[in-house]
N, C-alpha and C. Protein backbone atom coordinates (compact mmCIF):
# COMPACT_ATOMS: atom_id res chain seq x y z
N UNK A 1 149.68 62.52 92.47
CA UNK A 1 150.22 61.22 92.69
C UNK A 1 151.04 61.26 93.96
N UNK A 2 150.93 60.31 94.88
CA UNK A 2 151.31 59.79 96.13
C UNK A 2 152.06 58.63 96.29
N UNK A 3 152.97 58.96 96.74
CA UNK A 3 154.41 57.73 96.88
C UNK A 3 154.10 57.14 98.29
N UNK A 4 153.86 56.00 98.86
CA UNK A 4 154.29 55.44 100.07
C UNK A 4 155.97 54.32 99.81
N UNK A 5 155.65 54.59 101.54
CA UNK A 5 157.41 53.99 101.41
C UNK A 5 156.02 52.41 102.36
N UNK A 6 157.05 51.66 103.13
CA UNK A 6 156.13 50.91 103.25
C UNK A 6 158.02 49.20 103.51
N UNK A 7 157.53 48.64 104.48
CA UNK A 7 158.14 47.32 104.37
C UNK A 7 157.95 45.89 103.87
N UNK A 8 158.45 45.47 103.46
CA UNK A 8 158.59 44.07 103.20
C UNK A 8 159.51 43.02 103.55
N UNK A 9 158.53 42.17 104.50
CA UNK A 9 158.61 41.23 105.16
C UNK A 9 159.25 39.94 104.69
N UNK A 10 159.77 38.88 104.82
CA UNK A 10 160.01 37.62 104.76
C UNK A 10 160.55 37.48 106.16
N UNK A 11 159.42 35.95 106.43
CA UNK A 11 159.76 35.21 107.41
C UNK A 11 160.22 34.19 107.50
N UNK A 12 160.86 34.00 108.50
CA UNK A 12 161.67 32.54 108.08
C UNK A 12 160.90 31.06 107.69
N UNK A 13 160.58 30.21 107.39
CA UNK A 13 160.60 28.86 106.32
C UNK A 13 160.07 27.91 107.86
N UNK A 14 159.14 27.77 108.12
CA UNK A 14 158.97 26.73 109.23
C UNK A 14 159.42 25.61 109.00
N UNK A 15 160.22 25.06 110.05
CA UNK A 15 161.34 23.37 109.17
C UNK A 15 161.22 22.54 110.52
N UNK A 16 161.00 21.20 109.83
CA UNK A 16 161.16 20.62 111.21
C UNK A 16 162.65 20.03 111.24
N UNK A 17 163.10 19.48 112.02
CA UNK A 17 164.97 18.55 112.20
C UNK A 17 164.94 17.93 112.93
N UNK A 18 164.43 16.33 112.45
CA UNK A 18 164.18 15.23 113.16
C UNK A 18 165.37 14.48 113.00
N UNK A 19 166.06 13.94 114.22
CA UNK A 19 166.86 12.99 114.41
C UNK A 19 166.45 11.85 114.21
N UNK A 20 166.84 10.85 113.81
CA UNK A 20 166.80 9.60 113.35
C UNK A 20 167.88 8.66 113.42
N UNK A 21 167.59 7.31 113.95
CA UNK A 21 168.37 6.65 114.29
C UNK A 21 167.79 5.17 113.76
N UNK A 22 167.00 5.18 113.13
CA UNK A 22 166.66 3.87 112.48
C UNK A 22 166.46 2.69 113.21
N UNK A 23 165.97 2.79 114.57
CA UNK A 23 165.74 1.69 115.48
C UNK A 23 166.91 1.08 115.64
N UNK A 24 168.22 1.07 114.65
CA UNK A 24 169.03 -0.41 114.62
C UNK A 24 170.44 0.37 115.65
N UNK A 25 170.26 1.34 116.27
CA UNK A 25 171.32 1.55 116.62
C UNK A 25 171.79 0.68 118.16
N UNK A 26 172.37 -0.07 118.35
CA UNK A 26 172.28 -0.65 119.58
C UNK A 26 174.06 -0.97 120.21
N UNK A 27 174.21 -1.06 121.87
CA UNK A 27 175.49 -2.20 121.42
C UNK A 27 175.16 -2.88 122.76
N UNK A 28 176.30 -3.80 122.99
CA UNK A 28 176.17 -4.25 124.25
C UNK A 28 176.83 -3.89 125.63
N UNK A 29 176.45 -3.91 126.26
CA UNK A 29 177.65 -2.94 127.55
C UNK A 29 178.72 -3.53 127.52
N UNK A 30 179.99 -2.95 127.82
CA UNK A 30 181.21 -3.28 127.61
C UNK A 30 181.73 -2.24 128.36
N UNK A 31 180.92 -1.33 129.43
CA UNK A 31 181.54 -0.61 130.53
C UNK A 31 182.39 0.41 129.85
N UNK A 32 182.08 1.21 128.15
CA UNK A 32 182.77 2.23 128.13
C UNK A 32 181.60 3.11 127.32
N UNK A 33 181.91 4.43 127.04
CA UNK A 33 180.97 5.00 126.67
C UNK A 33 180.89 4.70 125.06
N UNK A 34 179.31 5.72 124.48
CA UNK A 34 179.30 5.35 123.23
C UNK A 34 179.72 6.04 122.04
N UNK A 35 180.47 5.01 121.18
CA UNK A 35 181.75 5.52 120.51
C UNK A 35 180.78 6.76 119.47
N UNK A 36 182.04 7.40 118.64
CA UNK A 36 181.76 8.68 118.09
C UNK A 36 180.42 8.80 117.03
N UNK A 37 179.23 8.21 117.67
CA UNK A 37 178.07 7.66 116.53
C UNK A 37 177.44 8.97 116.55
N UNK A 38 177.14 9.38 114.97
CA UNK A 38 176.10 10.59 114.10
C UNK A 38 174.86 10.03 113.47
N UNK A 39 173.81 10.80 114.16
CA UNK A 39 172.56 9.96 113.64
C UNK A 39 172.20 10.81 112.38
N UNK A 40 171.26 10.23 111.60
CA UNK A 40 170.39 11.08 110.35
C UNK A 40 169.89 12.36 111.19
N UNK A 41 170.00 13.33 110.17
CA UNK A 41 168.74 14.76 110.74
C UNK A 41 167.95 14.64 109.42
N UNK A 42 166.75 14.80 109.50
CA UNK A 42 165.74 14.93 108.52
C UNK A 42 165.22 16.36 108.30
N UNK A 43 165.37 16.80 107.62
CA UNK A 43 164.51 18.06 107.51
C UNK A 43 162.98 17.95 106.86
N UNK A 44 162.11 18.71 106.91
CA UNK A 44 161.18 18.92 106.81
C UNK A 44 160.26 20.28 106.85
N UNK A 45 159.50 20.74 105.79
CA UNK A 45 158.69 22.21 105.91
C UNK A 45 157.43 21.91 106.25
N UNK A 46 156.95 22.79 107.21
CA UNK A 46 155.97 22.47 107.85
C UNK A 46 154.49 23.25 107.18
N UNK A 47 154.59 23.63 106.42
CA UNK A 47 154.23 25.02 105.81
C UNK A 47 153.62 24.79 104.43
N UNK A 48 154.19 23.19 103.84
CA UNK A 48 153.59 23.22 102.36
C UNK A 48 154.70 23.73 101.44
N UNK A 49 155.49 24.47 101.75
CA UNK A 49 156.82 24.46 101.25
C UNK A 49 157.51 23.43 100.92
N UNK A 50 158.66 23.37 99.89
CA UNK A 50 159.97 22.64 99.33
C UNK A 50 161.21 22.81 100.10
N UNK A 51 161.67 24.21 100.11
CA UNK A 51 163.21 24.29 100.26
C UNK A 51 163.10 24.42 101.70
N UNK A 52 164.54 23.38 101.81
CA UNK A 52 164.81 23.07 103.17
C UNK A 52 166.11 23.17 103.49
N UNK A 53 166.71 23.41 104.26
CA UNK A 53 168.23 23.67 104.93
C UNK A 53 169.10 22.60 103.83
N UNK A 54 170.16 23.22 103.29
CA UNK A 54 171.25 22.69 102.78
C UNK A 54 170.59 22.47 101.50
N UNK A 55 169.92 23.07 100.85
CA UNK A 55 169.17 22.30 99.29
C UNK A 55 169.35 24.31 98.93
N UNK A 56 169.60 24.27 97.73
CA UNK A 56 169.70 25.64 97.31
C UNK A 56 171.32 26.08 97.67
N UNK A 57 171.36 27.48 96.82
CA UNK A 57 172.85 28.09 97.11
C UNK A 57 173.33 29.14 98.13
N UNK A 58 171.69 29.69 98.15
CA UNK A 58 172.15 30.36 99.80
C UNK A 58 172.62 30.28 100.72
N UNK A 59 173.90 30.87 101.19
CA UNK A 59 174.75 30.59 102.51
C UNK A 59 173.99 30.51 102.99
N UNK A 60 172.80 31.54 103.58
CA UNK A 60 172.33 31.40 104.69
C UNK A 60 171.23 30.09 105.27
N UNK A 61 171.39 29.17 103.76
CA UNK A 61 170.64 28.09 103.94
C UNK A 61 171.23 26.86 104.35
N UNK A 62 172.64 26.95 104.51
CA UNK A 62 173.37 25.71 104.97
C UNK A 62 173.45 25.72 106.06
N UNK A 63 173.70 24.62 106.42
CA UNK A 63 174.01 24.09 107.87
C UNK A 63 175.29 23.09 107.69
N UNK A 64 176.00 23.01 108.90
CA UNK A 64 177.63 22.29 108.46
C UNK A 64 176.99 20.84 108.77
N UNK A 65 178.25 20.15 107.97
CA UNK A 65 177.87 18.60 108.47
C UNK A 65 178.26 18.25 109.43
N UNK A 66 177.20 17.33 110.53
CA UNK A 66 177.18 16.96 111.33
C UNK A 66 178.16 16.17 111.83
N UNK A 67 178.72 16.30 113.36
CA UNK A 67 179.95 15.23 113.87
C UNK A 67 179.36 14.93 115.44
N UNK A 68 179.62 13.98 115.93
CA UNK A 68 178.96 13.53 117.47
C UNK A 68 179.01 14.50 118.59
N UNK A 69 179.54 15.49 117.85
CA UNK A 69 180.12 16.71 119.39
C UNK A 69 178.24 17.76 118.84
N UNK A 70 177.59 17.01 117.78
CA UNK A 70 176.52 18.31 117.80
C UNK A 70 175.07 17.00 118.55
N UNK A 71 175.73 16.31 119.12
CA UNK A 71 174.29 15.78 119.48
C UNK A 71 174.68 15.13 121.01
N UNK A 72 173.60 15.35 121.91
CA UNK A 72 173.94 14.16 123.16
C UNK A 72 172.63 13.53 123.41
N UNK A 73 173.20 12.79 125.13
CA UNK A 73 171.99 11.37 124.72
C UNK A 73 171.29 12.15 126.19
N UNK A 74 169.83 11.37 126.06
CA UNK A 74 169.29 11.73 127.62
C UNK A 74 168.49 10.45 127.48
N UNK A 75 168.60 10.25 129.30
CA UNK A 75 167.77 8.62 129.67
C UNK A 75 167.08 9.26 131.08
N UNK A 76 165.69 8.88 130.67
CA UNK A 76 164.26 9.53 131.43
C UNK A 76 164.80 10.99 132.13
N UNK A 77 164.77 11.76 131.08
CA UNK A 77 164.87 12.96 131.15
C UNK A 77 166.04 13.63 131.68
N UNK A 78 167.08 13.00 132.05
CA UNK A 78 168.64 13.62 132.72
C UNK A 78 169.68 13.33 131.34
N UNK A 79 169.82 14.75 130.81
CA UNK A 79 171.31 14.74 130.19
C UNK A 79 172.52 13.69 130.51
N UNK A 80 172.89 12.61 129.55
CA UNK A 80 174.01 11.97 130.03
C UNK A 80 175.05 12.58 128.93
N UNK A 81 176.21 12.71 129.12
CA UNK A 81 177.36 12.88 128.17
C UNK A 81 177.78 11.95 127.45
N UNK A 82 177.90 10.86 128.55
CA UNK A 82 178.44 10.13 127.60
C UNK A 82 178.10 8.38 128.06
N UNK A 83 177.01 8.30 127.39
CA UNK A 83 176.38 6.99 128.36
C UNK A 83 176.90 6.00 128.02
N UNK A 84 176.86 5.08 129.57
CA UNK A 84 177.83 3.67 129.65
C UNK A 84 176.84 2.31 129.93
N UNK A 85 175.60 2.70 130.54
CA UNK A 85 174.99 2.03 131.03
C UNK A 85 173.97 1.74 130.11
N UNK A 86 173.38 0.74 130.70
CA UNK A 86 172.20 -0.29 130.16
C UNK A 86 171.26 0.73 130.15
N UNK A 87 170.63 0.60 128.80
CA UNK A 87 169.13 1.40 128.47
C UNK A 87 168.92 2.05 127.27
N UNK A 88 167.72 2.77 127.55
CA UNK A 88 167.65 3.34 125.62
C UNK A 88 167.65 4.65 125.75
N UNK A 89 168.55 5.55 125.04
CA UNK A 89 168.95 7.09 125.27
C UNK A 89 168.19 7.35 123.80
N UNK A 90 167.62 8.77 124.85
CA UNK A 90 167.07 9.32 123.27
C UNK A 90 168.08 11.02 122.91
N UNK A 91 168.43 10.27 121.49
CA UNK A 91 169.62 11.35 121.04
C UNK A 91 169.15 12.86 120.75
N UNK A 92 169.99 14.39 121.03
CA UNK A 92 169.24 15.14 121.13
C UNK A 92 170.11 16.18 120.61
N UNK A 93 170.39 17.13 120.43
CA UNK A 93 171.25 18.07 119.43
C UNK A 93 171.46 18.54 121.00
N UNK A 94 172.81 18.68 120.99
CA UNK A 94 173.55 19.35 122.01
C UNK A 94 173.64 20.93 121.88
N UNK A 95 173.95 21.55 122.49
CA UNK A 95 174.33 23.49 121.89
C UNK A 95 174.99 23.44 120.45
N UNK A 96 175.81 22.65 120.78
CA UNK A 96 177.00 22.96 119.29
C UNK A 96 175.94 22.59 118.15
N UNK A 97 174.73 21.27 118.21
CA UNK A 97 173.93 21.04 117.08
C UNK A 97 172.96 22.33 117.12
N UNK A 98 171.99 22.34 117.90
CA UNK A 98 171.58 24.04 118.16
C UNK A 98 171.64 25.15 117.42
N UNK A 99 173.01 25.37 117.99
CA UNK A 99 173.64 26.43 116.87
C UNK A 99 174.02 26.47 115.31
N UNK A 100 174.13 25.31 115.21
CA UNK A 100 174.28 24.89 113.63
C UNK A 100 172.65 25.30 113.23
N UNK A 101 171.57 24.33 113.96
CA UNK A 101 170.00 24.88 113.11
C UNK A 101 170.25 26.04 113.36
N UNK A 102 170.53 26.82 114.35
CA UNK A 102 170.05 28.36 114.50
C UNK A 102 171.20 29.52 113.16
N UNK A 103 171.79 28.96 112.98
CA UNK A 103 172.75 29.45 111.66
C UNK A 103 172.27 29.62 110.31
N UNK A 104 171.26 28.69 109.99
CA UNK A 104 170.02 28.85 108.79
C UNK A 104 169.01 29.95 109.66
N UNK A 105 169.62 30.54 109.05
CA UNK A 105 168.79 31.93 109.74
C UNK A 105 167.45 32.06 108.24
N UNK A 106 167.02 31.84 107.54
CA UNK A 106 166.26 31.51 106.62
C UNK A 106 164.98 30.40 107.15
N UNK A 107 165.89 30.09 108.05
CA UNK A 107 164.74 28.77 108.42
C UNK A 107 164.41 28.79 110.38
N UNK A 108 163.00 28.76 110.43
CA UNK A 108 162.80 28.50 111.83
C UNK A 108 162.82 27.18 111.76
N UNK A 109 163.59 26.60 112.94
CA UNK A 109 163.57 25.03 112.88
C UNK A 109 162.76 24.66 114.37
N UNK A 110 162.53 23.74 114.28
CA UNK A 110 161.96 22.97 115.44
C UNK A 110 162.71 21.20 115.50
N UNK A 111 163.24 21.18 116.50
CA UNK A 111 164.09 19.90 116.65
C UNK A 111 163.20 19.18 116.79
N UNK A 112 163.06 18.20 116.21
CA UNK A 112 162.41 16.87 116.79
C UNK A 112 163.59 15.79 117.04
N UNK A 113 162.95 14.94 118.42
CA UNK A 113 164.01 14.09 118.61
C UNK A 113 163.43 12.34 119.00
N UNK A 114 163.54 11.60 117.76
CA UNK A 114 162.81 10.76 117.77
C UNK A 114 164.10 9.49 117.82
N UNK A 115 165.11 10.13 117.48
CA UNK A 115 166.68 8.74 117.44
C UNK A 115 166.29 8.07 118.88
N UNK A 116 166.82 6.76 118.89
CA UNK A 116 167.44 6.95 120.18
C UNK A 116 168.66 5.39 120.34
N UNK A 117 169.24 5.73 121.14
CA UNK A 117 170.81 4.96 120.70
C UNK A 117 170.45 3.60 122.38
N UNK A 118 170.43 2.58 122.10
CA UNK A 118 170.51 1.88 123.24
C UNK A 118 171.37 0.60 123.44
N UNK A 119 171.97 0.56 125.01
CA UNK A 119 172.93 -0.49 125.43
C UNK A 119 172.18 -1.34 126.13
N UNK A 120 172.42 -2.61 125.16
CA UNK A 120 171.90 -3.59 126.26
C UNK A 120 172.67 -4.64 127.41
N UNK A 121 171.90 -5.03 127.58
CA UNK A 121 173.06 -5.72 129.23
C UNK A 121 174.31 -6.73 128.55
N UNK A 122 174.75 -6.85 129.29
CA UNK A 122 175.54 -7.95 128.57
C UNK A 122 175.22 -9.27 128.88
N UNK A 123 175.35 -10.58 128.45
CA UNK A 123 175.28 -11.97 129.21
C UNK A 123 176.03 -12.12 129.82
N UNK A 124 176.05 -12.68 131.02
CA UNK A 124 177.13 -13.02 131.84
C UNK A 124 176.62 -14.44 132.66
N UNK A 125 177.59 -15.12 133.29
CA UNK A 125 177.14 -16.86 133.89
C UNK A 125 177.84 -16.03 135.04
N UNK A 126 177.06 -16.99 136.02
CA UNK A 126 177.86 -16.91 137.40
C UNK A 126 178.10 -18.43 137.72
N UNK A 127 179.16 -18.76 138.15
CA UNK A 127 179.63 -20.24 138.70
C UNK A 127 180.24 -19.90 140.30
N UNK A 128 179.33 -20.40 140.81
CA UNK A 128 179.48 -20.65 142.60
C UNK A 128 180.46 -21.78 142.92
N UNK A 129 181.60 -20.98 144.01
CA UNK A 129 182.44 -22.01 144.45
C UNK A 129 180.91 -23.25 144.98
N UNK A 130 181.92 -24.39 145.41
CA UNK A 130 181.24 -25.36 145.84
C UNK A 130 181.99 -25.95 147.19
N UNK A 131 181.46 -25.11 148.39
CA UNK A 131 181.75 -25.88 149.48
C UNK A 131 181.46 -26.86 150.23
N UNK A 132 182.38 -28.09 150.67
CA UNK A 132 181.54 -29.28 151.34
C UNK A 132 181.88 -28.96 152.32
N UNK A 133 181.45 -29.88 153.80
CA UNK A 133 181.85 -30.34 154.62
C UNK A 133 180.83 -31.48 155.55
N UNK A 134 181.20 -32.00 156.12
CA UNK A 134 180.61 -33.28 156.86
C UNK A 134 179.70 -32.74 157.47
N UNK A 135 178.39 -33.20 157.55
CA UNK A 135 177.57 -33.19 157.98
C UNK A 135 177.91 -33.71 159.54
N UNK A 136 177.24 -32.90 161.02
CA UNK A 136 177.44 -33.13 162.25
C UNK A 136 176.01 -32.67 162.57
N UNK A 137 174.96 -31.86 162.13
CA UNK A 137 174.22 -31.93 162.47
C UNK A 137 173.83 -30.37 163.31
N UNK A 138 174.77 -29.19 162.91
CA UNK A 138 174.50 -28.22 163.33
C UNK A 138 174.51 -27.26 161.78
N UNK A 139 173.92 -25.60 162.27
CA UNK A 139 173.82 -25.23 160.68
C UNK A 139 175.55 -24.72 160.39
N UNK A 140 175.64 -24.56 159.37
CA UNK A 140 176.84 -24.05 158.48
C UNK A 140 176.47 -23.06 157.72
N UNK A 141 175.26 -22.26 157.64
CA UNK A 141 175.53 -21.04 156.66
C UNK A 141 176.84 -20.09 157.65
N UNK A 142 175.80 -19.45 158.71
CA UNK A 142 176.58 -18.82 159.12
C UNK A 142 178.37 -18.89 159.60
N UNK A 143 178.86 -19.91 159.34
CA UNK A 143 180.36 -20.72 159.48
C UNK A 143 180.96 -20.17 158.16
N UNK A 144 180.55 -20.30 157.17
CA UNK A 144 181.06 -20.71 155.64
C UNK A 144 181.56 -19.36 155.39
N UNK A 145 182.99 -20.14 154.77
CA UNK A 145 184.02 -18.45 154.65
C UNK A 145 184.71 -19.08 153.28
N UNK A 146 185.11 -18.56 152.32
CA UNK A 146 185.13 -18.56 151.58
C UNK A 146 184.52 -18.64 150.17
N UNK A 147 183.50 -18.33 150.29
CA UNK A 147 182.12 -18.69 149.26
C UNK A 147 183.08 -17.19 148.17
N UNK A 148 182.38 -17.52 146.88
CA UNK A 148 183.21 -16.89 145.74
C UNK A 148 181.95 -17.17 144.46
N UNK A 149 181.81 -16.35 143.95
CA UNK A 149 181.35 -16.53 142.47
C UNK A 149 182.31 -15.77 141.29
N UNK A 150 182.77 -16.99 140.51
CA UNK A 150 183.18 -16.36 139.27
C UNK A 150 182.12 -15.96 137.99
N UNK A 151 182.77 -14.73 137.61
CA UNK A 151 181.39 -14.29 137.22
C UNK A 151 181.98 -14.21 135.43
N UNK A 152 181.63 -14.48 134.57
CA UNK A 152 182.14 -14.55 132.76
C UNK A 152 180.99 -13.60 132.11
N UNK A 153 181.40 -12.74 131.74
CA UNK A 153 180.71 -11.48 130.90
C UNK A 153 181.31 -12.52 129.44
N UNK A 154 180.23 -12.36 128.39
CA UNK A 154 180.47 -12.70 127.21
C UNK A 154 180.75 -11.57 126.36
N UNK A 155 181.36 -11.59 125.62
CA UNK A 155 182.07 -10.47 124.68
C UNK A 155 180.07 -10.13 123.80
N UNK A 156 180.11 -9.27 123.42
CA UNK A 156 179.15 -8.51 122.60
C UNK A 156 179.91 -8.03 121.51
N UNK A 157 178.82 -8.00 120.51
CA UNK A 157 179.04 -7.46 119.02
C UNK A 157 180.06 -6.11 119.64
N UNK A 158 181.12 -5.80 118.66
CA UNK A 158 181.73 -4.04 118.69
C UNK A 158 182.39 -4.36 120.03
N UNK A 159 182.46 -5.10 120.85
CA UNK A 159 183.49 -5.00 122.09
C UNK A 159 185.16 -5.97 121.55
N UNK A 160 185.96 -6.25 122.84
CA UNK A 160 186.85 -6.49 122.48
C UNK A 160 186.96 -7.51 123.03
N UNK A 161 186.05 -8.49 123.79
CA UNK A 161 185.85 -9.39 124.18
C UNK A 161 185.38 -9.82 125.70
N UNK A 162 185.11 -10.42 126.06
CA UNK A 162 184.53 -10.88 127.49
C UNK A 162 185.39 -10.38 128.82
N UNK A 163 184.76 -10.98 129.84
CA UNK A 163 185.67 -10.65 131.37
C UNK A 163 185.91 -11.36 131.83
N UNK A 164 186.28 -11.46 133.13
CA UNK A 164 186.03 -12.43 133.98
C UNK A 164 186.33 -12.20 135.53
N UNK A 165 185.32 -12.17 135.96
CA UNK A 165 185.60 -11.28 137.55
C UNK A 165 185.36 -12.37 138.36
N UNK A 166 186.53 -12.58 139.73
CA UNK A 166 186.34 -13.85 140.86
C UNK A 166 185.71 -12.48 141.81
N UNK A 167 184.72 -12.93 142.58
CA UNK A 167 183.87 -12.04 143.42
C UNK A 167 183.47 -13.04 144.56
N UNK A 168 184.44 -12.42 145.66
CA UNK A 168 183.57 -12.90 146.81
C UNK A 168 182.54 -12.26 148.27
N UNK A 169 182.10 -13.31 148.36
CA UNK A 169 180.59 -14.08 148.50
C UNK A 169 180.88 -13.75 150.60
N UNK A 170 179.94 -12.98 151.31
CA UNK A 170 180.52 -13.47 152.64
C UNK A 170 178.94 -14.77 152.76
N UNK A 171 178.80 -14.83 153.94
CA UNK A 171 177.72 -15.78 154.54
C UNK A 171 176.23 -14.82 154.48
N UNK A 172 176.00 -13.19 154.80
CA UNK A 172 175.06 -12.60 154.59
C UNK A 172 174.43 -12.40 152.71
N UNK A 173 175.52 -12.89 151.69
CA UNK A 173 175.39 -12.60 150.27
C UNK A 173 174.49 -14.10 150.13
N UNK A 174 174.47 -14.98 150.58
CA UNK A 174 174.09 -16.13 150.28
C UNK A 174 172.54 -16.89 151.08
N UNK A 175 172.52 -17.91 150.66
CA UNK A 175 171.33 -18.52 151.87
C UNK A 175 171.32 -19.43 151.44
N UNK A 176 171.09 -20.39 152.55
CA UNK A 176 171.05 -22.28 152.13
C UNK A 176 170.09 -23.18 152.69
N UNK A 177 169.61 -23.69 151.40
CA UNK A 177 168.26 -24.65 151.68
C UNK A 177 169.14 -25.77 151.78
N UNK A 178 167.96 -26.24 152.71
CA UNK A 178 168.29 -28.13 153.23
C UNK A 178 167.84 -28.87 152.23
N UNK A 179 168.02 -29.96 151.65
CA UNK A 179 167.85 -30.42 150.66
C UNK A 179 168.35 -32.38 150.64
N UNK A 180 167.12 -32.62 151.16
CA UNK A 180 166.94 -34.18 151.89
C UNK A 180 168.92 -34.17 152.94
N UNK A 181 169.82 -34.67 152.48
CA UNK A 181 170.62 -35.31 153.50
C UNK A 181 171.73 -33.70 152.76
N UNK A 182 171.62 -33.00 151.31
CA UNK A 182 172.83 -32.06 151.48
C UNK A 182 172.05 -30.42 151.79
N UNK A 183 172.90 -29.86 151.75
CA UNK A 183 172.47 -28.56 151.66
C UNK A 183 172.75 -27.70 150.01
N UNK A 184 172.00 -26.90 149.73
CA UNK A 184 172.30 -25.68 148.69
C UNK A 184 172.84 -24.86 148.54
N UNK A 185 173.33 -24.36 147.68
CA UNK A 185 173.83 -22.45 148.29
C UNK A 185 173.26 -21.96 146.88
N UNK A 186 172.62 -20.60 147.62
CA UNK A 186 171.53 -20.11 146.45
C UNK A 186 171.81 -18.55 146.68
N UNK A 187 172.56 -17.70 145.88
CA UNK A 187 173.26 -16.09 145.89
C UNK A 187 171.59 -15.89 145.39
N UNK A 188 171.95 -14.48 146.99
CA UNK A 188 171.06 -13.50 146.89
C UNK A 188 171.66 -12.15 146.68
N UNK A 189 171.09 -11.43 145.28
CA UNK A 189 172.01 -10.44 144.48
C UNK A 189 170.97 -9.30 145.01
């Protein structure tokens, strides 16, 4: 009779960890970044398997709960930190999230990143000063000094309310159609 010695293997649990954001995540620009928001992670075995990260008593199967410092945003492919601007960021596990999957050492994970968090523009009116003067029969764009648009941002859902910016206007920001006996003024942005 013959003894072998001999190893045994276990490999880690193929898992997927899809971010999720439920389409509804949105706000409106309000010119600051986006507040401390945690999307869903989904787990998933890729394998035909059950047990998945955080289900069972194995330490080595947990993962900590999630806080906004384990995920960031990216818009057409450039890392933003902390986005302010208009558009749709797709949310993405930062290092600190990373390291949390890579801590289920039981489980190979594969991030999927399907969230994505987006700001949309805000409404805003523009109201154009209104300059006269008497008609003599020569042009007046190039003359006209004081031209101004006040500009009213409307408050959006989650902000703290609207703006209101006076912005002026020189004679190259503008252009003016003739218009039977007056003239127009028509901002070119």
């Amino acid at each position: 009779m013959s003894i072998s010695t001999g190893d045994y293997t276990i490999t880690a649990a193929p898992v997927t960890a899809t971010i999720t954001s439920d389409n509804t995540v949105t706000k409106v620009y309000d010119g600051t970044a986006v507040p401390g928001y945690v999307p869903s992670v989904v787990f998933a075995r890729t394998d035909g398997g059950t047990l998945i990260p955080n289900e069972g008593t194995n330490s080595l199967d947990q993962i900590a709960a999630w806080t906004a410092a384990d995920f960031t945003y990216s818009l057409n492919g450039t890392t933003v930190a902390n986005p302010t601007d208009v558009g749709t960021y797709t949310i993405e596990f930062s290092d600190a999230g990373l390291a949390k999957l890579a801590a289920a050492t039981n489980f190979a994970v594969t991030p999927v990143y399907l969230g994505t968090y987006t700001i949309t523009a805000a409404q805003a009116t523009a109201t154009l000063s209104t300059p006269s003067f008497t008609y003599d029969g020569t042009t007046k764009a190039s003359d006209e000094t004081g031209l101004f648009a006040t500009v009213n941002v409307l408050a959006g859902t989650g902000d703290d309310g609207g703006s209101t910016v006076k912005v002026a206007l020189t004679s190259d920001d503008v252009s003016f159609t003739r218009m039977a006996q007056t003239q127009s003024l028509m901002v070119i942005v």
